[in-house]
C-alpha atoms as a PDB file:
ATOM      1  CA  UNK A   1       1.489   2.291 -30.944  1.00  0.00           C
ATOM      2  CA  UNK A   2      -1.319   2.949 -28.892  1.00  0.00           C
ATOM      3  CA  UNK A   3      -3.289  -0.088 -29.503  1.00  0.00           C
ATOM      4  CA  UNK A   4      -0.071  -1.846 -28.482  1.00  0.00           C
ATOM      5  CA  UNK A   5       0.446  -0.249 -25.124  1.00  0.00           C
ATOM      6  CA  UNK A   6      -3.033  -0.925 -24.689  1.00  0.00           C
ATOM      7  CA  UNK A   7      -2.643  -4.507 -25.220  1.00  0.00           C
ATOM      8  CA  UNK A   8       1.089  -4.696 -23.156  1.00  0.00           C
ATOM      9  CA  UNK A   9      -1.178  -3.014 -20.049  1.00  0.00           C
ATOM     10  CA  UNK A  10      -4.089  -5.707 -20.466  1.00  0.00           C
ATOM     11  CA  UNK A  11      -1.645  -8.382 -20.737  1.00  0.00           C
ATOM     12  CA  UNK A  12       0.364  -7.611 -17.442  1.00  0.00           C
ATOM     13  CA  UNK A  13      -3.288  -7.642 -15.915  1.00  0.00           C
ATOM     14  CA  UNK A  14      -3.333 -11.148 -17.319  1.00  0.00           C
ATOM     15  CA  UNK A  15      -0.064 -12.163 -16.171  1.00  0.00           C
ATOM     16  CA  UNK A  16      -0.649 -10.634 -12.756  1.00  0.00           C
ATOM     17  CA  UNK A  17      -1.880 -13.085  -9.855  1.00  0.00           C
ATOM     18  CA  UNK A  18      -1.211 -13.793  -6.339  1.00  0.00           C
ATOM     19  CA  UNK A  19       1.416 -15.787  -6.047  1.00  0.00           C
ATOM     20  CA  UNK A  20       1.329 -18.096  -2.678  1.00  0.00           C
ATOM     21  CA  UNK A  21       5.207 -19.131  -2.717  1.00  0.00           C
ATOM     22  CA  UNK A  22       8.472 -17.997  -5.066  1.00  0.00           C
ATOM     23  CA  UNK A  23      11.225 -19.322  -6.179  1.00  0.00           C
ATOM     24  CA  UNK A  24      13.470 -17.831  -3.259  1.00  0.00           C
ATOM     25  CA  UNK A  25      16.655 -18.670  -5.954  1.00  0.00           C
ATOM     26  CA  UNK A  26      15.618 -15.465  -7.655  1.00  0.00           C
ATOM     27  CA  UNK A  27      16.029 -12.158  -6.667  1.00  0.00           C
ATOM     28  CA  UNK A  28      14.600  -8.852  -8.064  1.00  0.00           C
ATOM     29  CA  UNK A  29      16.983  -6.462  -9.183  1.00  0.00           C
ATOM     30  CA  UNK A  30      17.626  -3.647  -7.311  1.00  0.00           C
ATOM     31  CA  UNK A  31      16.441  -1.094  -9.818  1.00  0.00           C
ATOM     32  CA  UNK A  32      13.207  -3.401 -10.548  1.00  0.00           C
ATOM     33  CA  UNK A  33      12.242  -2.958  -7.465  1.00  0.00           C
ATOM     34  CA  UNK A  34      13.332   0.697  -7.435  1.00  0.00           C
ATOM     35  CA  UNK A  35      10.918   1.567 -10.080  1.00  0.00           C
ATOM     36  CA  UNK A  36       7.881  -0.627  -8.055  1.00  0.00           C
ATOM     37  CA  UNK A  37       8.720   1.616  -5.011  1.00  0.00           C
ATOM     38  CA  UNK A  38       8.992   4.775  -7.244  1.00  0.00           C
ATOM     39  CA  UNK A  39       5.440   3.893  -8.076  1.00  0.00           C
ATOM     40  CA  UNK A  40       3.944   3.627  -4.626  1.00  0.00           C
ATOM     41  CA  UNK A  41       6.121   6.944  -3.386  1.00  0.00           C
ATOM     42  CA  UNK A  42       4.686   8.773  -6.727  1.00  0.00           C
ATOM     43  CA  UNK A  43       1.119   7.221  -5.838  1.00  0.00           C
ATOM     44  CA  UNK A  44      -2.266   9.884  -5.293  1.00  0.00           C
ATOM     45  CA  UNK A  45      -3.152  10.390  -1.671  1.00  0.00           C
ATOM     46  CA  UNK A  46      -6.507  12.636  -0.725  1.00  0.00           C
ATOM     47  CA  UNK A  47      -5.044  16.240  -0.430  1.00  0.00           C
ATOM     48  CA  UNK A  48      -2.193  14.817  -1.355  1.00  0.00           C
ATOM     49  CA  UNK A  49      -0.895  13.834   2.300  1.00  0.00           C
ATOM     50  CA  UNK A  50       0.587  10.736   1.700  1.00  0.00           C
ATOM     51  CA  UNK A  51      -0.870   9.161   4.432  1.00  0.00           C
ATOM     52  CA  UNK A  52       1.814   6.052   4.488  1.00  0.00           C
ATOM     53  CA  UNK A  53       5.073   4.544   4.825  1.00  0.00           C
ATOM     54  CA  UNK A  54       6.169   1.455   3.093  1.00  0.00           C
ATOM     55  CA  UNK A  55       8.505  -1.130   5.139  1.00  0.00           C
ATOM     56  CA  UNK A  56      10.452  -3.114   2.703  1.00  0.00           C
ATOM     57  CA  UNK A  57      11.721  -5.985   5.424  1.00  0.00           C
ATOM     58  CA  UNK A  58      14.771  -8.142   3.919  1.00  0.00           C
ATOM     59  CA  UNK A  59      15.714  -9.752   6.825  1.00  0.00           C
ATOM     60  CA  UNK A  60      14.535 -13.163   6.964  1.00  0.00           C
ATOM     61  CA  UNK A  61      14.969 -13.504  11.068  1.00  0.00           C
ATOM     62  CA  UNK A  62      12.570 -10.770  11.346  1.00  0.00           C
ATOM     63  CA  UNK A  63      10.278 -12.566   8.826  1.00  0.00           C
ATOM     64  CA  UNK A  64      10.447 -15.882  10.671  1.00  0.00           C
ATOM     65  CA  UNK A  65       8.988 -13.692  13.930  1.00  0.00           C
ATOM     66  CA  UNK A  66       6.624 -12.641  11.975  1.00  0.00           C
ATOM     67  CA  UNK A  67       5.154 -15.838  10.362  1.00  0.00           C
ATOM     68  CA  UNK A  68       3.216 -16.953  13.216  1.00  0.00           C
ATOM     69  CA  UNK A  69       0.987 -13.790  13.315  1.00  0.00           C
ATOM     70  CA  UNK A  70       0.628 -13.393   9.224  1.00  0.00           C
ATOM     71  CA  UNK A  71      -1.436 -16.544   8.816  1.00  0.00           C
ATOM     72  CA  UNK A  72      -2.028 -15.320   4.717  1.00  0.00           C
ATOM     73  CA  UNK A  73       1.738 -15.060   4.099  1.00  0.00           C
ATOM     74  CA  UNK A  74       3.150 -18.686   5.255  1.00  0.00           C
ATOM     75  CA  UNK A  75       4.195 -19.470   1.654  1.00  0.00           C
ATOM     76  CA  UNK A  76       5.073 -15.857   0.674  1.00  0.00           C
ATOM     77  CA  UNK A  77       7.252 -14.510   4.289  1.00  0.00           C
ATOM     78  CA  UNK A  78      10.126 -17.517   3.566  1.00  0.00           C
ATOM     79  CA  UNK A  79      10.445 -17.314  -0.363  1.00  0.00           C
ATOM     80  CA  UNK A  80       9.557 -13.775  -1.180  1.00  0.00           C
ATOM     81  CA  UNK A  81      12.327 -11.562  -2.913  1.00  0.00           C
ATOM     82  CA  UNK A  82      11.170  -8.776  -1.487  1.00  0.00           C
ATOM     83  CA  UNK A  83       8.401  -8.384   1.873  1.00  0.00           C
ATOM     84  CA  UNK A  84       6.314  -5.065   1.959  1.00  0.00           C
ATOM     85  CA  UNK A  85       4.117  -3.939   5.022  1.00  0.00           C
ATOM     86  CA  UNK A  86       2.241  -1.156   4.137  1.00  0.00           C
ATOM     87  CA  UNK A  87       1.479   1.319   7.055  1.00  0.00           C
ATOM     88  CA  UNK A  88      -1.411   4.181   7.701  1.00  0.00           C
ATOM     89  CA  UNK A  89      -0.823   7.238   9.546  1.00  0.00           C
ATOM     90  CA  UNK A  90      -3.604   7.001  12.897  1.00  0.00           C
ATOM     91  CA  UNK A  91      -5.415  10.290  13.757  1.00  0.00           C
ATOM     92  CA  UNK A  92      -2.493  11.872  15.922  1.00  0.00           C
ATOM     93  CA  UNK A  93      -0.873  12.612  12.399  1.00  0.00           C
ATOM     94  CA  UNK A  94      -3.780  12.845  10.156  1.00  0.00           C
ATOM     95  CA  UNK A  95      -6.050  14.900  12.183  1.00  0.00           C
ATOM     96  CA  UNK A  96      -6.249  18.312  10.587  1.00  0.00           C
ATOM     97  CA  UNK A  97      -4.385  20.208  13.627  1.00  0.00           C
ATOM     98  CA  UNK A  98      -1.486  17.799  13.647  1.00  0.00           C
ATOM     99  CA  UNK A  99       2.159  19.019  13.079  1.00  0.00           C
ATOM    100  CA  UNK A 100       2.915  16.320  10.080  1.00  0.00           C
ATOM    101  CA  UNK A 101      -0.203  17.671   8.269  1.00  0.00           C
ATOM    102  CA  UNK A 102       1.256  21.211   8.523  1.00  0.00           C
ATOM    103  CA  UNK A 103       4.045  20.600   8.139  1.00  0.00           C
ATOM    104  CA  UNK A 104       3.380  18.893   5.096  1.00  0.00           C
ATOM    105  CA  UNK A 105       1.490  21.901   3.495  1.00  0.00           C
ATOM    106  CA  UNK A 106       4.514  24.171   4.330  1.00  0.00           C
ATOM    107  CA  UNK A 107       7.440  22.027   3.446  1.00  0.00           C
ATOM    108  CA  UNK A 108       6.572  19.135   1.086  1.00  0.00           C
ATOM    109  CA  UNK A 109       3.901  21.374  -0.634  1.00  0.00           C
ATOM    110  CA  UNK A 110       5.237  24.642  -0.183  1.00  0.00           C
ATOM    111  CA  UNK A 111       2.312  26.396   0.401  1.00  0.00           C
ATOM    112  CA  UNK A 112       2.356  30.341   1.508  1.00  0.00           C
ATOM    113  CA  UNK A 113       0.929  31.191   5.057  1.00  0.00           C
ATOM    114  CA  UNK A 114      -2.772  32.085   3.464  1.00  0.00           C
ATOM    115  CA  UNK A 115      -2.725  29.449   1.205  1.00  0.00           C
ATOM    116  CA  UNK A 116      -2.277  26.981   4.251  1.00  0.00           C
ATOM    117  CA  UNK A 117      -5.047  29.022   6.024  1.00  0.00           C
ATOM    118  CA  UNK A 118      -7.363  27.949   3.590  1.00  0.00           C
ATOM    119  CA  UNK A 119      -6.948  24.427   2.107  1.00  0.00           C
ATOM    120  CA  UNK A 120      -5.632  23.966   5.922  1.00  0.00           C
ATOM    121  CA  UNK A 121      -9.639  24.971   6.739  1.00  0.00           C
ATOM    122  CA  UNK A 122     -11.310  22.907   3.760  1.00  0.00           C
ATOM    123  CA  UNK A 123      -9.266  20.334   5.501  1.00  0.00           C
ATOM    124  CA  UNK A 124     -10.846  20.436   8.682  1.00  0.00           C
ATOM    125  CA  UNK A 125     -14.467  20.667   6.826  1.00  0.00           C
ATOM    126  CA  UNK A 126     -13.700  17.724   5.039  1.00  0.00           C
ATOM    127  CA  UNK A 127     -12.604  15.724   8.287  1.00  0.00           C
ATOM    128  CA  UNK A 128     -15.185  16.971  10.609  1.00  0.00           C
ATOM    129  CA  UNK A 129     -18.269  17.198   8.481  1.00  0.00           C
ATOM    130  CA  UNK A 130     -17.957  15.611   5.137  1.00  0.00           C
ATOM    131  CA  UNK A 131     -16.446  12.411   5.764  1.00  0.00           C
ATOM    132  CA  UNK A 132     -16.933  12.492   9.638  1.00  0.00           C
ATOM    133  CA  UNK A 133     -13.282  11.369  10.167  1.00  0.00           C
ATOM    134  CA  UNK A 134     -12.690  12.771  13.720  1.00  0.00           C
ATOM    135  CA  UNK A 135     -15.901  10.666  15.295  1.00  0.00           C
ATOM    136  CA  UNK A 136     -13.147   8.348  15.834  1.00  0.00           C
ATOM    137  CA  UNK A 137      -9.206   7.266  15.697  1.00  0.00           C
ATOM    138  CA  UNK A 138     -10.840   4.003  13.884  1.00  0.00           C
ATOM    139  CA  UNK A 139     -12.689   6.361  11.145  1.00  0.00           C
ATOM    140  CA  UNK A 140      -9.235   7.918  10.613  1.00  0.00           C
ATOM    141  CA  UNK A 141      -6.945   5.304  10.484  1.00  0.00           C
ATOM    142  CA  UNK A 142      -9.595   3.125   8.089  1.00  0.00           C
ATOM    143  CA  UNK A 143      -9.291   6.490   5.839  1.00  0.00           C
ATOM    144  CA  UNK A 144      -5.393   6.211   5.621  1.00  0.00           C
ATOM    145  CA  UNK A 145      -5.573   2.308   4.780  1.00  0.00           C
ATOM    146  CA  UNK A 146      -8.151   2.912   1.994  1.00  0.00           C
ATOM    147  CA  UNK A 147      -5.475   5.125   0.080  1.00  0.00           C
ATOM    148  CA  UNK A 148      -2.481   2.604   0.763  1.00  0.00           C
ATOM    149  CA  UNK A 149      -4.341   0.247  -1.246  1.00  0.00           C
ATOM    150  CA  UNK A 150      -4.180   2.861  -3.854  1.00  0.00           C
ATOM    151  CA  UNK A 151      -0.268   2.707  -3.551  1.00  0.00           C
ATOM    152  CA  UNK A 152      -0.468  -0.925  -3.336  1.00  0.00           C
ATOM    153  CA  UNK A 153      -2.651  -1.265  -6.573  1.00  0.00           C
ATOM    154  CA  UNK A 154       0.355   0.517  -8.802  1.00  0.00           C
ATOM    155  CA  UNK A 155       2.649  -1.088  -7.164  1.00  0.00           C
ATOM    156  CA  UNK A 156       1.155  -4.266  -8.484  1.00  0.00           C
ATOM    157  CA  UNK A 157       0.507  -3.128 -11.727  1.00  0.00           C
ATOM    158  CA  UNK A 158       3.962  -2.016 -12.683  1.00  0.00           C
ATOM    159  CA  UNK A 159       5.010  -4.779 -11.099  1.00  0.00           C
ATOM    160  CA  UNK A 160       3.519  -7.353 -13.316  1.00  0.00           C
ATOM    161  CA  UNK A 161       4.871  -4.926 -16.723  1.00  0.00           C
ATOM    162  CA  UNK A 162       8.029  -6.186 -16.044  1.00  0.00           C
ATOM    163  CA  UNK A 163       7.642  -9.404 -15.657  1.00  0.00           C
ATOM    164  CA  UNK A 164       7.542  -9.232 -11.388  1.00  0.00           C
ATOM    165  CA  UNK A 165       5.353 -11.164  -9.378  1.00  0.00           C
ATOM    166  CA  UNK A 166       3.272  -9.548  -6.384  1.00  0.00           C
ATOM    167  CA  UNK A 167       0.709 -10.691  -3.962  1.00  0.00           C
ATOM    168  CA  UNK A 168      -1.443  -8.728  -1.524  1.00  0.00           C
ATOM    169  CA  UNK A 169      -1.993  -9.843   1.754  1.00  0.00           C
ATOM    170  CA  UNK A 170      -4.487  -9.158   4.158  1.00  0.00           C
ATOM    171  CA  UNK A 171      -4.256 -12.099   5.873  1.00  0.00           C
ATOM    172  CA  UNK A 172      -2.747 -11.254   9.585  1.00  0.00           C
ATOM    173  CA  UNK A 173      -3.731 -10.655  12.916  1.00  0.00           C
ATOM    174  CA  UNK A 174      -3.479  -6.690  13.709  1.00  0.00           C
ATOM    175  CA  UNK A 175      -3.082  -6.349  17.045  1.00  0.00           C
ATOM    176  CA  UNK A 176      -0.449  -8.435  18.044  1.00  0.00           C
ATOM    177  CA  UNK A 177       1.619  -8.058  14.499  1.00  0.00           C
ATOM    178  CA  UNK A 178       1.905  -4.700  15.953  1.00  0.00           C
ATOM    179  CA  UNK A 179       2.764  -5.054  19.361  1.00  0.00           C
ATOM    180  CA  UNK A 180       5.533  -7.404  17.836  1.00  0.00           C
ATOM    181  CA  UNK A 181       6.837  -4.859  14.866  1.00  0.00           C
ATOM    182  CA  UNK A 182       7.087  -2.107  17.675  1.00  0.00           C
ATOM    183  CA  UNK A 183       9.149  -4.155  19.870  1.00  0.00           C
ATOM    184  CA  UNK A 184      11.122  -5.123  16.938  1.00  0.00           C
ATOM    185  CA  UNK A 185      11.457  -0.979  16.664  1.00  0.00           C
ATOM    186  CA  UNK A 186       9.807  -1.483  13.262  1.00  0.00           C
ATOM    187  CA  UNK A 187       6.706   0.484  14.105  1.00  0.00           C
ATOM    188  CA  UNK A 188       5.647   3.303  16.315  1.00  0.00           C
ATOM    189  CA  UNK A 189       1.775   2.406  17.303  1.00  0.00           C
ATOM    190  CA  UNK A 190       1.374   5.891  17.651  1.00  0.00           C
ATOM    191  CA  UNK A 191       1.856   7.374  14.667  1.00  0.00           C
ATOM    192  CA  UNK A 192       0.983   3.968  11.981  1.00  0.00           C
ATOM    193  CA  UNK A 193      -0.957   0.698  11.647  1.00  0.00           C
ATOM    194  CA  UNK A 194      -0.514  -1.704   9.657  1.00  0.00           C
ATOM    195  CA  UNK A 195      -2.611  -1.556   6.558  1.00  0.00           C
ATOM    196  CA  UNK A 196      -1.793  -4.971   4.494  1.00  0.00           C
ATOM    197  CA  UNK A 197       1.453  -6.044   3.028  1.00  0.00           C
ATOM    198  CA  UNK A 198       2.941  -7.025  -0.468  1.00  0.00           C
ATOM    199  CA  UNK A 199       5.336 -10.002  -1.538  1.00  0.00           C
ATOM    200  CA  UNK A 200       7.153  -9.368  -4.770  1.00  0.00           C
ATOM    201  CA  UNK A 201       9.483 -12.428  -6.154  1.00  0.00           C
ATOM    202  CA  UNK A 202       9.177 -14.946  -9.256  1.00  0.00           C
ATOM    203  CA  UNK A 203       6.730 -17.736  -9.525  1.00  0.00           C
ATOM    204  CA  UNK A 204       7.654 -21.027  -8.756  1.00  0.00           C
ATOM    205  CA  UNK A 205       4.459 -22.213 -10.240  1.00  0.00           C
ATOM    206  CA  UNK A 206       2.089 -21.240 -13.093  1.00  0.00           C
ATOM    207  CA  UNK A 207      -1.521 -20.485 -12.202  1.00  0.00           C
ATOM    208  CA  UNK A 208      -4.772 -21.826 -12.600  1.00  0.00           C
ATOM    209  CA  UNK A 209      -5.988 -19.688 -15.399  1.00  0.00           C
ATOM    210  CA  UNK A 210      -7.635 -15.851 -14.342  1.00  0.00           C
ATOM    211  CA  UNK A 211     -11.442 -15.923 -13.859  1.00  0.00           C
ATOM    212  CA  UNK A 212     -13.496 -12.806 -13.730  1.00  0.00           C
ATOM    213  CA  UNK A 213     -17.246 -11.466 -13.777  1.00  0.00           C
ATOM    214  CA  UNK A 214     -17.863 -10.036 -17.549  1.00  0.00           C
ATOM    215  CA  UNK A 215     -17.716  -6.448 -18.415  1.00  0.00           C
ATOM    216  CA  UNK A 216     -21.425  -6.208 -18.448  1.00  0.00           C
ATOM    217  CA  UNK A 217     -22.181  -7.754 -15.027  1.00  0.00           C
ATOM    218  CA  UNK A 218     -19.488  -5.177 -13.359  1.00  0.00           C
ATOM    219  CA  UNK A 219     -20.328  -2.144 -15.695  1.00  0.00           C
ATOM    220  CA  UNK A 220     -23.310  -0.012 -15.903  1.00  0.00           C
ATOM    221  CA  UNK A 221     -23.133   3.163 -18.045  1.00  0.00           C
ATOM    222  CA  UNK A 222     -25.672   5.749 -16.930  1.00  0.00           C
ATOM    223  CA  UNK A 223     -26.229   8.379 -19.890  1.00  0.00           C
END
């Protein structure tokens, strides 16, 4: 059985590439794409903050505004069954002090008062000396996009075990796709940036086949 699932997981890695345009005649069903979101929202953050929120945009008008500033998603914003932009929390909610990080530890986590004292002080430490987070609102928000991708990877992944087709994108120009998602009152700038986004759908095309390095040019054991 195990040597199955083994092969199942490899295969969907297989299966799995980035798919420039879909065949917009098929849609994902809605628990499909239920379980790919269950897979982000169940996805490991540092501290476990969950650093994100995941904007699942349907409507195709809002896509079409869009397009112009997403220069990686021409083929994927008009045929995709489903449009993802992930966002990252900036410093005003990720800084150790804020109110969503403490109010995280006392109502999502459910931490007792000294228990928040604590982990809410390794926090700080962590921020301030370890990874030198609060130098700057850049060093903070980069930190929240590096653990979307972490989200994004699963999402992928279980994805491609049943049979769905995703593609990351990267490919879009930051500053004014977020000037034009606020005033679309899809955003607040203050509180998240966009990290990259996600197309899910069904491939209109099959692709080249995958190329990688080999194991041993990626993989070094040190014993």
């Amino acid at each position: 059985m195990k040597t199955a699932l083994r092969q199942q997981i490899i295969d969907a890695f297989n299966f799995r590439h980035a798919c420039k345009s879909f065949d917009n005649e098929k849609k994902i069903p809605d628990e499909e794409f239920s379980f790919i979101m269950e897979a982000a929202r169940l996805s490991p953050s540092s501290f476990g903050f969950e650093p994100w929120k995941f904007l699942v945009i349907q409507n195709l008008e809002i896509r079409e505004q869009l397009k112009p500033l997403c220069w990686g998603a021409q083929g994927q914003l008009p045929t995709a069954s489903h449009f993802v932009a992930l966002l990252a929390r900036r410093e005003s909610s990720m800084h150790h002090a804020s109110d969503y990080i403490q109010n995280h530890m006392k109502n999502v986590n459910q931490l007792p008062d000294e228990v928040i004292e604590v982990r809410g002080g390794f926090y700080k430490q962590f921020q301030e000396e370890y990874f030198s987070l609060t130098e700057s609102p850049r060093a903070m928000f980069d930190w929240s996009c590096k653990q979307t991708y972490i989200a994004l990877g699963n999402m992928m992944s279980v994805a491609a075990q049943v049979g769905i087709d995703p593609c990351p994108i990267e490919g879009f120009d930051r500053e004014p796709l977020e000037i034009t998602m606020a005033e679309l009152d899809l955003l607040d700038r203050d509180t998240f940036g966009v990290s990259c986004m996600v197309a899910f759908g069904y491939r209109e095309n099959e692709p080249f086949p995958k190329t990688r390095l080999q194991e041993v040019d990626v993989v070094e054991w040190i014993k």
